[in-house]
C-alpha atoms as a PDB file:
ATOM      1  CA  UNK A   1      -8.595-108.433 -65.263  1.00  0.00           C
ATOM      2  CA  UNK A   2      -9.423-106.604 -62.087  1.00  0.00           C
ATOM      3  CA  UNK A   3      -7.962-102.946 -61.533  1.00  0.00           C
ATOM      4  CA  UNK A   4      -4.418-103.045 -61.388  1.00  0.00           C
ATOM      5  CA  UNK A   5      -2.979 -99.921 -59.597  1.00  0.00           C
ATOM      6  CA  UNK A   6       1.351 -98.588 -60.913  1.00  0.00           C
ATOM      7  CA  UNK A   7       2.988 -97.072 -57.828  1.00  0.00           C
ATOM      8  CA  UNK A   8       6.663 -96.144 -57.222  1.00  0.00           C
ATOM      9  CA  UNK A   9       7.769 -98.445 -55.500  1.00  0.00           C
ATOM     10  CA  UNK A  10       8.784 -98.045 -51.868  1.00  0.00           C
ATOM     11  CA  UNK A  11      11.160 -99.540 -49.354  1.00  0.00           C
ATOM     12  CA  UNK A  12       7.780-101.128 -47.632  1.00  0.00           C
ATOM     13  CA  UNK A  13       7.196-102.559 -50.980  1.00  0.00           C
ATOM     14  CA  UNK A  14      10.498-104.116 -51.186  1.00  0.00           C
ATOM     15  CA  UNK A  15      10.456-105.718 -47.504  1.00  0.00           C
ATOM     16  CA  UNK A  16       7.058-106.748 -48.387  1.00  0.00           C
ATOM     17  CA  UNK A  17       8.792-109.598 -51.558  1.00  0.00           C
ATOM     18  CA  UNK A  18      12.058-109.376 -50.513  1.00  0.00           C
ATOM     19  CA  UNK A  19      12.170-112.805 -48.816  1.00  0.00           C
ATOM     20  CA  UNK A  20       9.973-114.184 -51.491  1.00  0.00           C
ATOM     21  CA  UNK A  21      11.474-112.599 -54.519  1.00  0.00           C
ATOM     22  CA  UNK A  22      12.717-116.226 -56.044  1.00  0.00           C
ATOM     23  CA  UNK A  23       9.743-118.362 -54.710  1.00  0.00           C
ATOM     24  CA  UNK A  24       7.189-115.881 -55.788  1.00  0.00           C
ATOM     25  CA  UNK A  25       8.682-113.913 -59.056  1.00  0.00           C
ATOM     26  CA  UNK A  26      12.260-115.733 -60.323  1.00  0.00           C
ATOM     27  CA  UNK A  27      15.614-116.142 -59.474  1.00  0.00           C
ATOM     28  CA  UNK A  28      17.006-112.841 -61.910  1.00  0.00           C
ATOM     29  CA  UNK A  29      18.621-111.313 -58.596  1.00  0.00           C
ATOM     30  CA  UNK A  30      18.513-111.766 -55.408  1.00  0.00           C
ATOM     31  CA  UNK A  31      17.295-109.637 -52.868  1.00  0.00           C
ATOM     32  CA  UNK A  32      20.092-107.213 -51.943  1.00  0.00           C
ATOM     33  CA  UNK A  33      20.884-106.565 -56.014  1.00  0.00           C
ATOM     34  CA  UNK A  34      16.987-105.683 -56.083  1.00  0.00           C
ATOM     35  CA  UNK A  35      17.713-102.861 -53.181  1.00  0.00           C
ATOM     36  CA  UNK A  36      20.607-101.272 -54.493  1.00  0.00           C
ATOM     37  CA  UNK A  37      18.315-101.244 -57.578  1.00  0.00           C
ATOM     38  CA  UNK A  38      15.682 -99.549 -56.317  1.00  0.00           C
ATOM     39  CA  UNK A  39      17.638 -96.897 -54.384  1.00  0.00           C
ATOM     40  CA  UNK A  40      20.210 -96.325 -57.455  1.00  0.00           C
ATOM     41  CA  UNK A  41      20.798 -92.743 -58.989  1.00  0.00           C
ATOM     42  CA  UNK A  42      18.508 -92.021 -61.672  1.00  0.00           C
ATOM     43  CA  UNK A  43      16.577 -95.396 -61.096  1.00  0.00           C
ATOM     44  CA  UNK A  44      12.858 -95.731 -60.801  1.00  0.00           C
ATOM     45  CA  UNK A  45      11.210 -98.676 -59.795  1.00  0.00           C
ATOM     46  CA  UNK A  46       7.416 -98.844 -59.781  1.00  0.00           C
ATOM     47  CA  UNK A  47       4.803-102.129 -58.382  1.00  0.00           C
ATOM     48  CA  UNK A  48       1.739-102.971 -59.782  1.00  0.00           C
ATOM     49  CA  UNK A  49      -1.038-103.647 -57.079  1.00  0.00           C
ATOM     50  CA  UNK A  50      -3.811-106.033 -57.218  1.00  0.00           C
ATOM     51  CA  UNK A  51      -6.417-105.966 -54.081  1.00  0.00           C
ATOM     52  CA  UNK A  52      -3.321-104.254 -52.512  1.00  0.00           C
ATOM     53  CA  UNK A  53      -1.291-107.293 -52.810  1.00  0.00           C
ATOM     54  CA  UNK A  54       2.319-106.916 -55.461  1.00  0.00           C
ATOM     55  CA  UNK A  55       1.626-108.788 -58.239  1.00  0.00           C
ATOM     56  CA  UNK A  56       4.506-107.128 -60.293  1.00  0.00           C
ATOM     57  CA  UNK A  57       6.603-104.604 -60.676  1.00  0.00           C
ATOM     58  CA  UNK A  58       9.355-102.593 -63.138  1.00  0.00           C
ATOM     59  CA  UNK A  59      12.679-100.465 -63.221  1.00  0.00           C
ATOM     60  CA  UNK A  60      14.028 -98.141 -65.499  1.00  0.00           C
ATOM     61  CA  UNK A  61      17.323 -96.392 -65.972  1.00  0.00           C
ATOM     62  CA  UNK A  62      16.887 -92.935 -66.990  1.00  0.00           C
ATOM     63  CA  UNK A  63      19.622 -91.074 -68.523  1.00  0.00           C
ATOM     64  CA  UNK A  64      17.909 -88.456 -70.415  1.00  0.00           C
ATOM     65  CA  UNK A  65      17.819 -88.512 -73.418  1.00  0.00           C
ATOM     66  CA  UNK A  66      17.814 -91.899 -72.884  1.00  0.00           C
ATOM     67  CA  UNK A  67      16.213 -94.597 -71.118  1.00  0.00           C
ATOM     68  CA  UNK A  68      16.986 -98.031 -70.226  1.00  0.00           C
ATOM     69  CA  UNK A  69      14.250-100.927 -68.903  1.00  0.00           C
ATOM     70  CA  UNK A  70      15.918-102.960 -66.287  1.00  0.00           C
ATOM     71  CA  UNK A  71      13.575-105.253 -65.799  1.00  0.00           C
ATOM     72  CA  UNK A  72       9.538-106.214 -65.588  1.00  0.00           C
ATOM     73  CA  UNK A  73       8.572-108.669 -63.439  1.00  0.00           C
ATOM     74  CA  UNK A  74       5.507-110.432 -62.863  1.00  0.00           C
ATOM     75  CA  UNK A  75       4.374-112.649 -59.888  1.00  0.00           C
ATOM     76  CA  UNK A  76       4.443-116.195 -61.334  1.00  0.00           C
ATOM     77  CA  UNK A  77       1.199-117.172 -61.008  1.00  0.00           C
ATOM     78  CA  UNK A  78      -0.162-114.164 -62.030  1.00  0.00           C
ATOM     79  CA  UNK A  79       1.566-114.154 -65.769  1.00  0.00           C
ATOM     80  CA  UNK A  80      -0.482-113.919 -68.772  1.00  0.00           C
ATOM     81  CA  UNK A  81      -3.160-111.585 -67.406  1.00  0.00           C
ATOM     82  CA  UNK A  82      -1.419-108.648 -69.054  1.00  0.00           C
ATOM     83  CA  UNK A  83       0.465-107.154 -65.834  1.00  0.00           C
ATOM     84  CA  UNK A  84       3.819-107.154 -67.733  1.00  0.00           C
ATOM     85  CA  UNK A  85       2.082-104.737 -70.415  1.00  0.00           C
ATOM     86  CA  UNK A  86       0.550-102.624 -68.161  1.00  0.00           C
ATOM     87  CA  UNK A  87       3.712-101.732 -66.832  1.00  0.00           C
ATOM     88  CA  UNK A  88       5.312-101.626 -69.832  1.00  0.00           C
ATOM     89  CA  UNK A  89       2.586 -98.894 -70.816  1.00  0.00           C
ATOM     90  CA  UNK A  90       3.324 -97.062 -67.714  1.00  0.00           C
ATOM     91  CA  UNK A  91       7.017 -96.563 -68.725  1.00  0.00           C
ATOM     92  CA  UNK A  92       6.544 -95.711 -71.770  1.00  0.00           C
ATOM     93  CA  UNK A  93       4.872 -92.554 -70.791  1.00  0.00           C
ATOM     94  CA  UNK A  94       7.055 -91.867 -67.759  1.00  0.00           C
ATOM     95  CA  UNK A  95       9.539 -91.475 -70.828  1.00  0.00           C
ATOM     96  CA  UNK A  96       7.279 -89.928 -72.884  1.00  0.00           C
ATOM     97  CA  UNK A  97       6.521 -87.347 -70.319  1.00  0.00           C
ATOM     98  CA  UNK A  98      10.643 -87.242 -69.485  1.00  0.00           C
ATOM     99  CA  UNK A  99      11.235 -86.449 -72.994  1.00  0.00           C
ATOM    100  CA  UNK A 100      12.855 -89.902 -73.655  1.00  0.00           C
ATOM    101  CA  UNK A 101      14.188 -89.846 -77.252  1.00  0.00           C
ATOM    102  CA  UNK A 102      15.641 -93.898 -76.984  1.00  0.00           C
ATOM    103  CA  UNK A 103      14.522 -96.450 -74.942  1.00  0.00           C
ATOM    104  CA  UNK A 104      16.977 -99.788 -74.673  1.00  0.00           C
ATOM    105  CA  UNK A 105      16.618-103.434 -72.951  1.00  0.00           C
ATOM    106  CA  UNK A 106      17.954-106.694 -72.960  1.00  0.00           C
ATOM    107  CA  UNK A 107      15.605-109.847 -72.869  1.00  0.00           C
ATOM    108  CA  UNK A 108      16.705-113.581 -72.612  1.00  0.00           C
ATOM    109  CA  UNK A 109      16.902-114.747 -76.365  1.00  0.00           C
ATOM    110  CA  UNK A 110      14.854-117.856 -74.731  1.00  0.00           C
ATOM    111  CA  UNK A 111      11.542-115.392 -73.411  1.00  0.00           C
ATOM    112  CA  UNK A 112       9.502-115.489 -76.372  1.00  0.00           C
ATOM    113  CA  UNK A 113       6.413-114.050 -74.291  1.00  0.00           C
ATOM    114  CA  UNK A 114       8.476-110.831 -73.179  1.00  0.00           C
ATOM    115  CA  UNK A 115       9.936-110.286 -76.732  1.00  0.00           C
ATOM    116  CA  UNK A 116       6.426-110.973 -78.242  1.00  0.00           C
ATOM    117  CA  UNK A 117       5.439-108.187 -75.927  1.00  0.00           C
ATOM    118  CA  UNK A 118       8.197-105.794 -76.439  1.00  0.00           C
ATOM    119  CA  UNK A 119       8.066-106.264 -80.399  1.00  0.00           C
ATOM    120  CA  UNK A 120       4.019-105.593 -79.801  1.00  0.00           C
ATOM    121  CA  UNK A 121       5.261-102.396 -78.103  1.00  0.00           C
ATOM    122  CA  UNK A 122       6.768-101.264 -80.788  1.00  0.00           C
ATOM    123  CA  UNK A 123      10.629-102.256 -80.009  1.00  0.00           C
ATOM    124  CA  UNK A 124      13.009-103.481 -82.359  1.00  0.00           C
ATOM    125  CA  UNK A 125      16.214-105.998 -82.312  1.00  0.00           C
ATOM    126  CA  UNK A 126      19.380-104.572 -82.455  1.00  0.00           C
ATOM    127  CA  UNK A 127      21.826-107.047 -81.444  1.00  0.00           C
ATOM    128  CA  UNK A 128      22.692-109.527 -79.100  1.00  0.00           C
ATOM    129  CA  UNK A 129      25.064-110.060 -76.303  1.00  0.00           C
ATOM    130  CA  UNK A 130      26.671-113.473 -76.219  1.00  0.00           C
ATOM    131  CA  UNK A 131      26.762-115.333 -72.667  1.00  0.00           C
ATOM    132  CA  UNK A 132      24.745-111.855 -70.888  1.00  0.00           C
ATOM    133  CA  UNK A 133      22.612-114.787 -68.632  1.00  0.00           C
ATOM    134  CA  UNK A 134      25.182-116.786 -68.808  1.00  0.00           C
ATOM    135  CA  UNK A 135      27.641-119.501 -70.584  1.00  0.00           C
ATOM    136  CA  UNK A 136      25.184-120.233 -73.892  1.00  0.00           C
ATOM    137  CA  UNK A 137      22.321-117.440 -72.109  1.00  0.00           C
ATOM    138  CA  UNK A 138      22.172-114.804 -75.006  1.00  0.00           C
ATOM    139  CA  UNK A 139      20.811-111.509 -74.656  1.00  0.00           C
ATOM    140  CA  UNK A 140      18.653-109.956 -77.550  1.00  0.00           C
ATOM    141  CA  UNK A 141      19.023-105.900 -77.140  1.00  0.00           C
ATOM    142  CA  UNK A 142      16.129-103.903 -78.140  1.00  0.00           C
ATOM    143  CA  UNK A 143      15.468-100.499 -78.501  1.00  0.00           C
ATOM    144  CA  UNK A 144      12.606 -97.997 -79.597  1.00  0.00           C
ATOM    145  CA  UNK A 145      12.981 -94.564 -80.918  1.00  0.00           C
ATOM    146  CA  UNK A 146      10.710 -91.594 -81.307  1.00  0.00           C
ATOM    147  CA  UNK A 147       8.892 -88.621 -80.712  1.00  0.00           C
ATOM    148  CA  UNK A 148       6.150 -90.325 -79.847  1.00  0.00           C
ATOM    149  CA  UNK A 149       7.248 -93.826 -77.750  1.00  0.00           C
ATOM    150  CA  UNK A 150       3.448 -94.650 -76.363  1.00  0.00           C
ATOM    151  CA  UNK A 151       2.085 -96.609 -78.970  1.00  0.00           C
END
């Protein structure tokens, strides 16, 4: 994989995918959702860069002493080149570092890559949440606990 660069993400960033965000990445929010996001109380968002281009990026909700993901998004065709666990990595010591005791997330019962990759993380189920995506869209929470959440 060539060098992938984490930055917080900006408001250049976002008018940079904002008018791509469904084409390029998916259809979780639109663009205006992804704005109030990213300039939310206690929010963090961060991009990873490729060649200076966004091929990704990631929020988190911290609430110390706990910590939720909001999301990690990858470009589409740029999944499966590990992008989603670099990020991943990245928040896990931003929590670390923010003395994060629990970190939570949802994830579509139906995105066996991105639980694959949370379980590899070292994130465990802890329930679901019936109709979160939708009518018959379940939710499978996850958390991960610890002293010591990089892996």
């Amino acid at each position: 994989m060539e060098s992938i660069e984490i930055l917080k993400m900006t408001l250049e960033d976002y008018e940079v995918i904002k008018d791509n965000l469904i084409s390029d990445f998916d259809d979780f929010w639109n663009a205006s959702v992804l704005k109030s996001e990213l300039l939310g109380e206690h929010k963090k968002y961060l991009v990873a860069k490729q060649n200076g281009e966004i091929v990704g990026f990631a929020g988190m909700l911290q609430n110390p002493p706990e910590m939720e993901i909001m999301n990690i998004v990858i470009k589409k065709q740029e999944r499966k080149k590990g992008i989603g666990a670099f990020l991943l990595n990245k928040m896990l010591e931003i929590a670390e570092n923010n003395k994060i005791e629990t970190i939570f997330l949802e994830v579509h019962e139906k995105n066996v890559a991105a639980k694959k990759l949370y379980e590899k993380a070292g994130f465990c189920e802890i329930g679901m949440r019936k109709n979160y995506y939708g009518i018959g869209e379940n939710a499978i929470l996850m958390s991960k606990k610890g002293n010591n959440l990089q892996k």
